[in-house]
N, C-alpha and C. Protein backbone atom coordinates (compact mmCIF):
# COMPACT_ATOMS: atom_id res chain seq x y z
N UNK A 1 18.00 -7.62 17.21
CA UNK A 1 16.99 -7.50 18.22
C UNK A 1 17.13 -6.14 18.87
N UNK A 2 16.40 -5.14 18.87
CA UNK A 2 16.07 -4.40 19.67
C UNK A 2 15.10 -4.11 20.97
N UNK A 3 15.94 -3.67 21.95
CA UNK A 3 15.56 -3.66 23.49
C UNK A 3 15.48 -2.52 23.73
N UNK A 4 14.15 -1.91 23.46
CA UNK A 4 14.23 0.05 23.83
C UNK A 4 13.03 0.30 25.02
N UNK A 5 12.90 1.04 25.59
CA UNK A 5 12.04 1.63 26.59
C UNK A 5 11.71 1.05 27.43
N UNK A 6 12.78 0.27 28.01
CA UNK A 6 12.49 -0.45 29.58
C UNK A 6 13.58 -0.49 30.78
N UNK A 7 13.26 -0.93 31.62
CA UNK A 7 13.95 -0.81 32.62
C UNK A 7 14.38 -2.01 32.97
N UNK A 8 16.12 -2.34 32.78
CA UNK A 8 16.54 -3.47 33.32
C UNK A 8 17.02 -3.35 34.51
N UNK A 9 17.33 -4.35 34.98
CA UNK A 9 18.36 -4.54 35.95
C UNK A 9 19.83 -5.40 35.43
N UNK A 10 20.76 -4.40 35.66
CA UNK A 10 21.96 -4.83 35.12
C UNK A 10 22.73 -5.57 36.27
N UNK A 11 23.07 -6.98 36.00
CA UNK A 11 24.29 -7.25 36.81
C UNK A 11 25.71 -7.82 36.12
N UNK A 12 26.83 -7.21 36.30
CA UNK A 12 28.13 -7.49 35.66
C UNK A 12 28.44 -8.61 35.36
N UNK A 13 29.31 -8.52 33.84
CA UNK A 13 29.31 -9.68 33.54
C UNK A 13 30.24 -11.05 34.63
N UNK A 14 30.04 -12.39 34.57
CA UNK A 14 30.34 -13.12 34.51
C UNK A 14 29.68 -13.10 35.74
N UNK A 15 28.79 -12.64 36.48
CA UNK A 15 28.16 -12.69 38.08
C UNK A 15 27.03 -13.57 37.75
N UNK A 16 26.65 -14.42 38.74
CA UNK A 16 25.53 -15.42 38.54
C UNK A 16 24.86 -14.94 39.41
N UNK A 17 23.66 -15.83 39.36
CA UNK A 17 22.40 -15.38 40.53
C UNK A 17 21.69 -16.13 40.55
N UNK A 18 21.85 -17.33 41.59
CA UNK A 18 20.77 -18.85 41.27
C UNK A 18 21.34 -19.34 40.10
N UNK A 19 20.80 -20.11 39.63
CA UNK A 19 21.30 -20.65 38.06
C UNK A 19 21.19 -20.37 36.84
N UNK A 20 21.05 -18.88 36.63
CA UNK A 20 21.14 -18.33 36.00
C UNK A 20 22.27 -17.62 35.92
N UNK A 21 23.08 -17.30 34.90
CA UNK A 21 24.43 -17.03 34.31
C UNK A 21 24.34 -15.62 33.53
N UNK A 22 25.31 -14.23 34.15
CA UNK A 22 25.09 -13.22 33.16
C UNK A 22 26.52 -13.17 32.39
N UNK A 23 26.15 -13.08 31.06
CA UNK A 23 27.79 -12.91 30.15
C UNK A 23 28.00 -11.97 29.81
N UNK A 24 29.50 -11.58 29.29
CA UNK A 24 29.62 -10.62 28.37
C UNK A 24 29.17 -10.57 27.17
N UNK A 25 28.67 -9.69 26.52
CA UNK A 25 28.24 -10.14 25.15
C UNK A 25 29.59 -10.43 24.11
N UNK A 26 29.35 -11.54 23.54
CA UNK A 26 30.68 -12.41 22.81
C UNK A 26 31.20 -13.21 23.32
N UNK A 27 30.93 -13.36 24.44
CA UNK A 27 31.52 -14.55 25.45
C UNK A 27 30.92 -15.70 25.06
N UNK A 28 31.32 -16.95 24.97
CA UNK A 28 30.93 -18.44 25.04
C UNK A 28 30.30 -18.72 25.69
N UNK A 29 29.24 -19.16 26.13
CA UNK A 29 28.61 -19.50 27.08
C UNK A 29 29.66 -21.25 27.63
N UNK A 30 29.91 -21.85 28.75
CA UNK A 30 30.14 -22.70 29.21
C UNK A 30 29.36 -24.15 28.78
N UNK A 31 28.75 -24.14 28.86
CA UNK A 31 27.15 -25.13 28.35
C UNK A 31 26.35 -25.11 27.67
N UNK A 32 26.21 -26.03 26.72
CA UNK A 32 25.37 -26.16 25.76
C UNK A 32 23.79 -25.71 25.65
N UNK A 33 23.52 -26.03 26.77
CA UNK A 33 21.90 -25.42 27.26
C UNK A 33 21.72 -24.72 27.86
N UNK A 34 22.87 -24.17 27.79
CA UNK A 34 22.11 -22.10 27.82
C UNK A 34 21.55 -21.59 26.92
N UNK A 35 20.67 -20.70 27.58
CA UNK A 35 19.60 -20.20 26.21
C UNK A 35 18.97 -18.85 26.71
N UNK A 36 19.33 -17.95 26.17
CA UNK A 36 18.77 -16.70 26.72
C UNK A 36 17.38 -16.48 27.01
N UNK A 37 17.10 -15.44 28.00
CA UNK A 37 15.57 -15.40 27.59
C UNK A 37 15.31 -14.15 28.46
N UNK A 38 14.00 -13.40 27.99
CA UNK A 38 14.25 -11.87 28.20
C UNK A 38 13.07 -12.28 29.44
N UNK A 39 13.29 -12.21 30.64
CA UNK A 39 12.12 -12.12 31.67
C UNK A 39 10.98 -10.80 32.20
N UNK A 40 9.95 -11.58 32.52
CA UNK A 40 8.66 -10.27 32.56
C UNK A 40 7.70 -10.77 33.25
N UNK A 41 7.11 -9.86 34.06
CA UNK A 41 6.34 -10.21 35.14
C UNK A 41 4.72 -10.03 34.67
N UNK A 42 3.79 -11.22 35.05
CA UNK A 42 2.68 -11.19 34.90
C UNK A 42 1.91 -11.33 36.08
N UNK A 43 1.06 -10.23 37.03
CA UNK A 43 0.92 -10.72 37.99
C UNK A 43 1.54 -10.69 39.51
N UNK A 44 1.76 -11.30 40.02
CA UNK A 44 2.71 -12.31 41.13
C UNK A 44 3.68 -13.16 40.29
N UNK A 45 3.77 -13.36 38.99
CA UNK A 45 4.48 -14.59 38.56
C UNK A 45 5.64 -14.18 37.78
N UNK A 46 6.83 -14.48 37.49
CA UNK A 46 8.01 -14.36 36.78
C UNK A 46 7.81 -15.08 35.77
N UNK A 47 7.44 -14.92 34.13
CA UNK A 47 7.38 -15.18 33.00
C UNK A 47 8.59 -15.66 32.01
N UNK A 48 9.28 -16.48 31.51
CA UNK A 48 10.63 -16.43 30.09
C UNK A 48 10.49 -16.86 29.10
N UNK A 49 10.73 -15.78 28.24
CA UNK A 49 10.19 -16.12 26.56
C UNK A 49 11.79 -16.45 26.17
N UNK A 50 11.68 -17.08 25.10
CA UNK A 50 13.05 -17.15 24.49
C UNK A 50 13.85 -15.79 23.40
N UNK A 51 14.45 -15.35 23.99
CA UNK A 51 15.13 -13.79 23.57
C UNK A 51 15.11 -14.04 22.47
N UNK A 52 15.32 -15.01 21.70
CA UNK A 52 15.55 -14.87 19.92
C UNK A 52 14.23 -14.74 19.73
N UNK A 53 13.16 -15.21 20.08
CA UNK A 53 11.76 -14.27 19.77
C UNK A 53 11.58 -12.80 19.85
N UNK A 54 12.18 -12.36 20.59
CA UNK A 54 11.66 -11.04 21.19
C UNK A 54 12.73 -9.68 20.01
N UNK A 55 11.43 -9.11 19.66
CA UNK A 55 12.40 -8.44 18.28
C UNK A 55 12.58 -6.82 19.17
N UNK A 56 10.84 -6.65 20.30
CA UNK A 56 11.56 -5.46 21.01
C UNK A 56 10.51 -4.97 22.11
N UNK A 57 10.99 -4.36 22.99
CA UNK A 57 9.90 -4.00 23.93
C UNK A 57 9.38 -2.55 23.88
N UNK A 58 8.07 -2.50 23.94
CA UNK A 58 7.73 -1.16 23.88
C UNK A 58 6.82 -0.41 25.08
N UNK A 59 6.72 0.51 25.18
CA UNK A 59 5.42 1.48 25.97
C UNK A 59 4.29 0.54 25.55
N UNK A 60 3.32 0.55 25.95
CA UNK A 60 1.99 -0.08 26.08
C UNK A 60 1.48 0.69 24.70
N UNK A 61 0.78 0.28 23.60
CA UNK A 61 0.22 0.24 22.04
C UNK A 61 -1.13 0.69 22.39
N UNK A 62 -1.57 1.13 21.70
CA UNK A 62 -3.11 1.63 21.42
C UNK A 62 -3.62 0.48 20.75
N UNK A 63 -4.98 -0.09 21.79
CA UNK A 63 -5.11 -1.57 21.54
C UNK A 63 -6.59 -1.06 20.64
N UNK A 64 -6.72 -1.89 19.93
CA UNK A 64 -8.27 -2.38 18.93
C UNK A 64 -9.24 -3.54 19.15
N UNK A 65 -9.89 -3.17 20.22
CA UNK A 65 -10.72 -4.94 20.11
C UNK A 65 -11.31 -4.82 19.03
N UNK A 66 -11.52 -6.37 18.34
CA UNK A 66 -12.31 -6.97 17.44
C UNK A 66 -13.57 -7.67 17.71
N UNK A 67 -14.61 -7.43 17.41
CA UNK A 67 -15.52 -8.23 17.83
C UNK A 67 -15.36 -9.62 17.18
N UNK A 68 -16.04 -10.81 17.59
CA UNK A 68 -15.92 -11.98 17.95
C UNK A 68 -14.42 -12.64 17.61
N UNK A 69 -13.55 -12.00 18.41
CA UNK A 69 -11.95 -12.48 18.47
C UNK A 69 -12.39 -13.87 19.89
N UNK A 70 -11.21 -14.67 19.30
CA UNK A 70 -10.93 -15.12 20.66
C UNK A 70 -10.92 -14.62 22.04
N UNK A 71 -10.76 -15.71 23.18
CA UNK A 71 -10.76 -15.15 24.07
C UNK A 71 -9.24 -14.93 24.62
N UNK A 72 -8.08 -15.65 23.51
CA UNK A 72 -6.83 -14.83 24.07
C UNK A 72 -6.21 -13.79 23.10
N UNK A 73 -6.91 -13.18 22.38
CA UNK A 73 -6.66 -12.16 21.41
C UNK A 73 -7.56 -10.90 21.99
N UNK A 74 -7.04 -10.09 22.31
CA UNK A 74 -7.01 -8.84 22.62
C UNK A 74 -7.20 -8.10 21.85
N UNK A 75 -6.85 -8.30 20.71
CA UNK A 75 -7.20 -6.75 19.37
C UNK A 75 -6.11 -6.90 18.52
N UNK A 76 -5.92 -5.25 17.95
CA UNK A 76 -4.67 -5.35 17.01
C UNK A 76 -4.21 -3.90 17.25
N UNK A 77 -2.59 -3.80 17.28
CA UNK A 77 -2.34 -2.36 17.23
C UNK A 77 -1.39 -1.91 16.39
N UNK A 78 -1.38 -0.51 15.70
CA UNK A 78 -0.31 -0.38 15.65
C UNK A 78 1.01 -0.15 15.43
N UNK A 79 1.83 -0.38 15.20
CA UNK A 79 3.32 -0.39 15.25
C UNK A 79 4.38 -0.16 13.95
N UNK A 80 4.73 1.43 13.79
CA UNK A 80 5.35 2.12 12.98
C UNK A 80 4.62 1.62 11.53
N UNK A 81 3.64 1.82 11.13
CA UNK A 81 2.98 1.41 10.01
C UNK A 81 2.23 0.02 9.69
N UNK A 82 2.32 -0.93 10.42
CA UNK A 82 2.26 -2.12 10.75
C UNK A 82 1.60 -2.33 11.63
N UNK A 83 0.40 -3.79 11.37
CA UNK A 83 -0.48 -3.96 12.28
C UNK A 83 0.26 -4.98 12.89
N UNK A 84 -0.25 -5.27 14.14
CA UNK A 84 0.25 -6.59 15.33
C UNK A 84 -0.58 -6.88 15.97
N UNK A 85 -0.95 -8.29 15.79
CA UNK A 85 -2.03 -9.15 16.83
C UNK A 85 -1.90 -9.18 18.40
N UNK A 86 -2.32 -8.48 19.36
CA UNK A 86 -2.27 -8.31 20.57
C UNK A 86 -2.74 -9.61 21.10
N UNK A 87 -1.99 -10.38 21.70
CA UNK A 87 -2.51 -11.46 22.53
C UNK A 87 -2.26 -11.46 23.76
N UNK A 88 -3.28 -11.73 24.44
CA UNK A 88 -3.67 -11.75 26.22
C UNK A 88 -3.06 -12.77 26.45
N UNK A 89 -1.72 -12.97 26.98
CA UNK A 89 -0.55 -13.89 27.54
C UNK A 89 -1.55 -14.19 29.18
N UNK A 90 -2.26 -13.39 29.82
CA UNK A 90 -2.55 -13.61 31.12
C UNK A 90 -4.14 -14.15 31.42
N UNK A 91 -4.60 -13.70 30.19
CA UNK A 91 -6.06 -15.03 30.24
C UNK A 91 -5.41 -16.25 29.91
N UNK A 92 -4.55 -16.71 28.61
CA UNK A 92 -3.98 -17.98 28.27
C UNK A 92 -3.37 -18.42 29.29
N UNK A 93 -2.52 -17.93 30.76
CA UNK A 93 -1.73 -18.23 31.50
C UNK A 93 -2.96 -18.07 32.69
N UNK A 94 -4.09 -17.97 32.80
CA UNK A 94 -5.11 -17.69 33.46
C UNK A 94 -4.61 -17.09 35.21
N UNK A 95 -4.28 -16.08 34.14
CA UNK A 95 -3.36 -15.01 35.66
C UNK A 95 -4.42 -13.83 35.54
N UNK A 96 -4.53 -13.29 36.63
CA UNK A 96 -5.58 -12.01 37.45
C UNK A 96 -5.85 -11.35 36.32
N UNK A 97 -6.63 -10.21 35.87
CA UNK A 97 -6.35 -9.10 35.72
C UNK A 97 -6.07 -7.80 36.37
N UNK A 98 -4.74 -7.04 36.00
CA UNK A 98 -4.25 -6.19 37.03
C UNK A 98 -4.52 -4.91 35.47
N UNK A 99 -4.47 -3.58 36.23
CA UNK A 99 -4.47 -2.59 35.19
C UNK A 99 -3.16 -1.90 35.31
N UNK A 100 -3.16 -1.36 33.98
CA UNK A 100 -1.86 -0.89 33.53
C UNK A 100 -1.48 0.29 34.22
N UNK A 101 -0.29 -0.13 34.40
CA UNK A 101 0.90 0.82 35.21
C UNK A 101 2.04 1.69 34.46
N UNK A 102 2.79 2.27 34.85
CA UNK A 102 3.59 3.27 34.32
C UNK A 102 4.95 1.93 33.73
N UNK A 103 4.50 0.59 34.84
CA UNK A 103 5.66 -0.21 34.42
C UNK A 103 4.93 -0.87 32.98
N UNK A 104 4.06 -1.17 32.87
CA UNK A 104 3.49 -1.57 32.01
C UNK A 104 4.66 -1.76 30.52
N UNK A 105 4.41 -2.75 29.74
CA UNK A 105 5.47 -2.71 28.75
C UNK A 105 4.55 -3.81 27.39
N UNK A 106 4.70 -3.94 26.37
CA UNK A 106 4.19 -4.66 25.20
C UNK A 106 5.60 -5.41 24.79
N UNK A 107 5.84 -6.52 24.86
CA UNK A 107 6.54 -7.51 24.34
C UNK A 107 6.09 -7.23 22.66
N UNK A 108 7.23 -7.44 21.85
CA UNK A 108 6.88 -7.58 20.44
C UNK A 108 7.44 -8.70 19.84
N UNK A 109 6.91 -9.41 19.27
CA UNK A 109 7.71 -11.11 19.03
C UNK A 109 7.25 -11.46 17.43
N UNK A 110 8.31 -11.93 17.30
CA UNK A 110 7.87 -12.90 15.34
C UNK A 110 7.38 -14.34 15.70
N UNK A 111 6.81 -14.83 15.84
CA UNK A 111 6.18 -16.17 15.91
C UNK A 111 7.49 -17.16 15.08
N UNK A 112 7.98 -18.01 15.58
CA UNK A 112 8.89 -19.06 15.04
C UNK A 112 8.13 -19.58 13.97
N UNK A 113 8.83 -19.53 12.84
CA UNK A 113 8.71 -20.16 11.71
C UNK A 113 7.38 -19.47 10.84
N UNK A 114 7.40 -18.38 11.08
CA UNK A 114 5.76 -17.52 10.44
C UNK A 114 6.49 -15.98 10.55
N UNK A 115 5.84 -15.24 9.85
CA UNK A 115 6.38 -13.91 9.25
C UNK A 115 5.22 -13.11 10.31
N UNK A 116 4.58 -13.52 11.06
CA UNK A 116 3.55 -13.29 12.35
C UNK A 116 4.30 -12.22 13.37
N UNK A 117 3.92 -10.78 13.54
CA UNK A 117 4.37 -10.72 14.38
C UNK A 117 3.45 -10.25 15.61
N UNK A 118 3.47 -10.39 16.64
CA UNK A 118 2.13 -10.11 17.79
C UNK A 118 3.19 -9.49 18.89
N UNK A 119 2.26 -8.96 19.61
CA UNK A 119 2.36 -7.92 21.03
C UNK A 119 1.86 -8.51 22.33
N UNK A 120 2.63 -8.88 23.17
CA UNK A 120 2.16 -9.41 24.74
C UNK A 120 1.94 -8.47 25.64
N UNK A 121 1.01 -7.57 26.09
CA UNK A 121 1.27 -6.76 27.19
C UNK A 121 1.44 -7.51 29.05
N UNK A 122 2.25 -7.34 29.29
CA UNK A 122 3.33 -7.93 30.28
C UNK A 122 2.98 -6.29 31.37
N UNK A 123 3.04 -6.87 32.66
CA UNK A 123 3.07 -5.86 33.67
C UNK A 123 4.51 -5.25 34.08
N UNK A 124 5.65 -6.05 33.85
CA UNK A 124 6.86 -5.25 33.81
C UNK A 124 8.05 -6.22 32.91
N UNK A 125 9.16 -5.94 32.60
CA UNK A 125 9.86 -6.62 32.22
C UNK A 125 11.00 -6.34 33.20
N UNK A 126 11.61 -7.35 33.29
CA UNK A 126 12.73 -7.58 34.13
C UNK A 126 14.17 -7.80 33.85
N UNK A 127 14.82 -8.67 32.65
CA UNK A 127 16.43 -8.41 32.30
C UNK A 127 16.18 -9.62 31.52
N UNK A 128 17.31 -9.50 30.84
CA UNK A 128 17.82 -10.63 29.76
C UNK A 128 18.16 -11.86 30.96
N UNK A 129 18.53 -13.02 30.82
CA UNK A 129 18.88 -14.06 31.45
C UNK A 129 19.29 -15.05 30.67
N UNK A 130 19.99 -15.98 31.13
CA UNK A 130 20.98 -17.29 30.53
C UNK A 130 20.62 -18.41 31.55
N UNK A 131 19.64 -19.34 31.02
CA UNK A 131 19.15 -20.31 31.65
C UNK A 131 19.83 -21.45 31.49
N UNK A 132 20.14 -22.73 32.34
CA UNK A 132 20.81 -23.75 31.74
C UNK A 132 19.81 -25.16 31.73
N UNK A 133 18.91 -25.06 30.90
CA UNK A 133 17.58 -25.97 30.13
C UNK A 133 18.33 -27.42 31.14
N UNK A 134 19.25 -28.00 31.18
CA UNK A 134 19.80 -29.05 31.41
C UNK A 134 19.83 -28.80 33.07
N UNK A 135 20.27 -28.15 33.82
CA UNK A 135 19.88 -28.33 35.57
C UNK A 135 18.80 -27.39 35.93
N UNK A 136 18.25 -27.84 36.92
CA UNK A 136 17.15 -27.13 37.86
C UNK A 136 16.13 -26.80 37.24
N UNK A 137 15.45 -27.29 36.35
CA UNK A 137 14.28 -27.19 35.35
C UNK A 137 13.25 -28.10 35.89
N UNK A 138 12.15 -27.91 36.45
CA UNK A 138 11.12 -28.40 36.17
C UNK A 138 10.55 -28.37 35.28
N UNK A 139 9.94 -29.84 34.60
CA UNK A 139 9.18 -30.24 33.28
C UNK A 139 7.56 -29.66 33.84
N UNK A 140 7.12 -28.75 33.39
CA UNK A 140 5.84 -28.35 33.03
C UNK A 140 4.74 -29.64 33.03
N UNK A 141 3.20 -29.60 33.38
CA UNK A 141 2.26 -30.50 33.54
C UNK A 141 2.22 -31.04 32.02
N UNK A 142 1.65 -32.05 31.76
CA UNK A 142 1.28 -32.41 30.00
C UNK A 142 0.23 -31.52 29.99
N UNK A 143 -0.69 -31.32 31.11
CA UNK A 143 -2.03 -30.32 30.33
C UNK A 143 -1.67 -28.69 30.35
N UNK A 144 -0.66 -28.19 30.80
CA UNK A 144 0.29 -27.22 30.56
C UNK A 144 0.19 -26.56 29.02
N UNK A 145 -0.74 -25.47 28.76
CA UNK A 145 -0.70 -25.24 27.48
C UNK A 145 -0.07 -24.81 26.47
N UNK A 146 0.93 -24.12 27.69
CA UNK A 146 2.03 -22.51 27.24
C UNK A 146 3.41 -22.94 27.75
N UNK A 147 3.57 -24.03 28.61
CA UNK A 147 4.57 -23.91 29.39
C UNK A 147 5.97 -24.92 29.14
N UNK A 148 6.71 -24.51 29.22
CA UNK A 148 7.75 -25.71 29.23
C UNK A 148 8.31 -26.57 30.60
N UNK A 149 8.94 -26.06 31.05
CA UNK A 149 8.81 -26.02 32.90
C UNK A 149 9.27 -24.88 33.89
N UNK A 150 9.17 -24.98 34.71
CA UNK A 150 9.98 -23.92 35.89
C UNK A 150 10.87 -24.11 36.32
N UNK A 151 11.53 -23.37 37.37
CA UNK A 151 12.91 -23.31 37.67
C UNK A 151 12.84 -21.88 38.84
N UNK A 152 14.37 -21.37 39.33
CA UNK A 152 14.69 -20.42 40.42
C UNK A 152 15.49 -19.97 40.15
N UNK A 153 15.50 -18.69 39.96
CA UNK A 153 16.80 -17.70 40.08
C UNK A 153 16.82 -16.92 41.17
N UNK A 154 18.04 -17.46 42.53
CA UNK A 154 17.92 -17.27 43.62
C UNK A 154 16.40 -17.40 44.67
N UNK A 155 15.95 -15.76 44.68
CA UNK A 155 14.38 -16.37 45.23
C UNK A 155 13.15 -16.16 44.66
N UNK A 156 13.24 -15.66 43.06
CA UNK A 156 12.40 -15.67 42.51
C UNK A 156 12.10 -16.89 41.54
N UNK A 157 11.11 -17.16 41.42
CA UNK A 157 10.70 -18.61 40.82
C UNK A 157 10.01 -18.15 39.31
N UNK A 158 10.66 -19.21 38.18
CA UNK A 158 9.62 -18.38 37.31
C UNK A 158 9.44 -19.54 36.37
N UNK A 159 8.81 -19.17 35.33
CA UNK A 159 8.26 -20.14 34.28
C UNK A 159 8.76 -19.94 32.97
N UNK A 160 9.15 -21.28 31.85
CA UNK A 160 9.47 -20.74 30.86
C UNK A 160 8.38 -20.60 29.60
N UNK A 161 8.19 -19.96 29.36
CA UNK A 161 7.24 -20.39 28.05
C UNK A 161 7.77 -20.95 27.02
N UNK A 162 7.40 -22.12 26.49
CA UNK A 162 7.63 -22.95 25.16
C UNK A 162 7.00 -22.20 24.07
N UNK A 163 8.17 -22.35 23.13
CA UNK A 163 7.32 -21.44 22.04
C UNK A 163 6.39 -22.00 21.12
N UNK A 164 6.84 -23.63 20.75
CA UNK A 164 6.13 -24.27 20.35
C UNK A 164 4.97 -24.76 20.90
N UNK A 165 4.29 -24.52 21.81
CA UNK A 165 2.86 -24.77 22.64
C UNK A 165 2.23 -23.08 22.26
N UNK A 166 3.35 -22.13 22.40
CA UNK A 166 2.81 -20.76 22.25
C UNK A 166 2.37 -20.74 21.14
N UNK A 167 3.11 -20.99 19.83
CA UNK A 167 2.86 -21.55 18.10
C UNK A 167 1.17 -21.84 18.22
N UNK A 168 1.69 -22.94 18.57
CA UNK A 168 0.18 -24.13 18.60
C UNK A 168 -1.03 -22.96 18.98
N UNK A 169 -0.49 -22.64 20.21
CA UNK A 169 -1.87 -22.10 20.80
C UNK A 169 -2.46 -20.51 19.61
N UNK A 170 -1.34 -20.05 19.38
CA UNK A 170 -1.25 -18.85 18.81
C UNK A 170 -2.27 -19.36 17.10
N UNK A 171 -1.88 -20.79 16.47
CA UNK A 171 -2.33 -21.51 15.29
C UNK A 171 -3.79 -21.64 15.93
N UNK A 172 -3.78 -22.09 16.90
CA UNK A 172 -5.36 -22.39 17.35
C UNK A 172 -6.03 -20.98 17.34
N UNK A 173 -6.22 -19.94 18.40
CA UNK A 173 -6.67 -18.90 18.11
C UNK A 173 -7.03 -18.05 17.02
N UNK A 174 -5.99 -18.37 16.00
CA UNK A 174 -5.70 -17.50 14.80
C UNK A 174 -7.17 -18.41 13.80
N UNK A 175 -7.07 -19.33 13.80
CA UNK A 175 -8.14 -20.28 12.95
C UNK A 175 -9.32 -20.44 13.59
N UNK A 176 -9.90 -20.19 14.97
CA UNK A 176 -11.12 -19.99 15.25
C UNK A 176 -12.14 -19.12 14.95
């Protein structure tokens, strides 16, 4: 996985923050349901994809609309020889539209279980994280399209995205 052209926030290993856990890399995690996940802001809202998706973050892509695309497909751009399906994470998450900033960043992800790879443009990204799926999780609504549930790290509140609803939704779009 590569993590290039963004701005984290680093905090030392073994320091927590809310229930979220930072390690050394090689370290054991304590609990079984920890699960990394690279966080990013959409909005007002704190976003978490699951880090083994995320192959890398980039500067904002030179986007392509398509005419009659969906309405959460954005275009295609792209990327060192290679095209990538741009999908609008913030119409599907039916968050504002805000315009792009210097923080601005493109998530790049392989779709689980598909050779798929697509681009999220995200308003900032924020740090790797170690969630523990098993405490302080809120279960997401059933009509929840994208979501798995929420949770708090200290006083920011954020959401996780399920990848398998993301799949689904990503299978739905792709076949319309």
């Amino acid at each position: 996985m590569e993590l290039s052209n963004f701005e984290l926030e680093l905090v030392p290993p073994g320091q927590t923050r809310g229930q979220a856990t930072y390690d050394a890399p090689g370290t054991a995690p304590e609990s079984t349901s920890l699960h990394k996940f690279v966080s990013f802001g959409l909005g007002s809202k704190t976003y978490c994809l699951p880090a083994e998706l995320v192959e890398e973050v980039s500067n904002p892509l030179p986007t392509t609309r398509l005419p009659g695309t969906p309405p959460g497909v954005a275009g295609i751009a792209p990327l060192r020889g290679d095209i990538v399906a741009v999908i609008d994470l913030r119409s599907l998450l039916n968050e504002r539209n805000l315009t792009t900033t210097n923080r601005s960043k493109f998530i790049i992800s392989r779709t689980e279980g598909t050779d798929m790879r697509v681009a999220f443009p995200v308003d900032r990204v924020f740090e790797m994280i170690e969630i523990d799926l098993d405490h302080n999780i809120v279960p997401a609504n059933a009509t929840d399209t994208l979501l798995f549930g929420s949770g708090a790290v200290g006083d920011t509140e954020f959401n996780l995205i399920d990848p398998d609803k993301l799949r689904h939704v990503l299978a739905q779009e792709h076949s319309d």
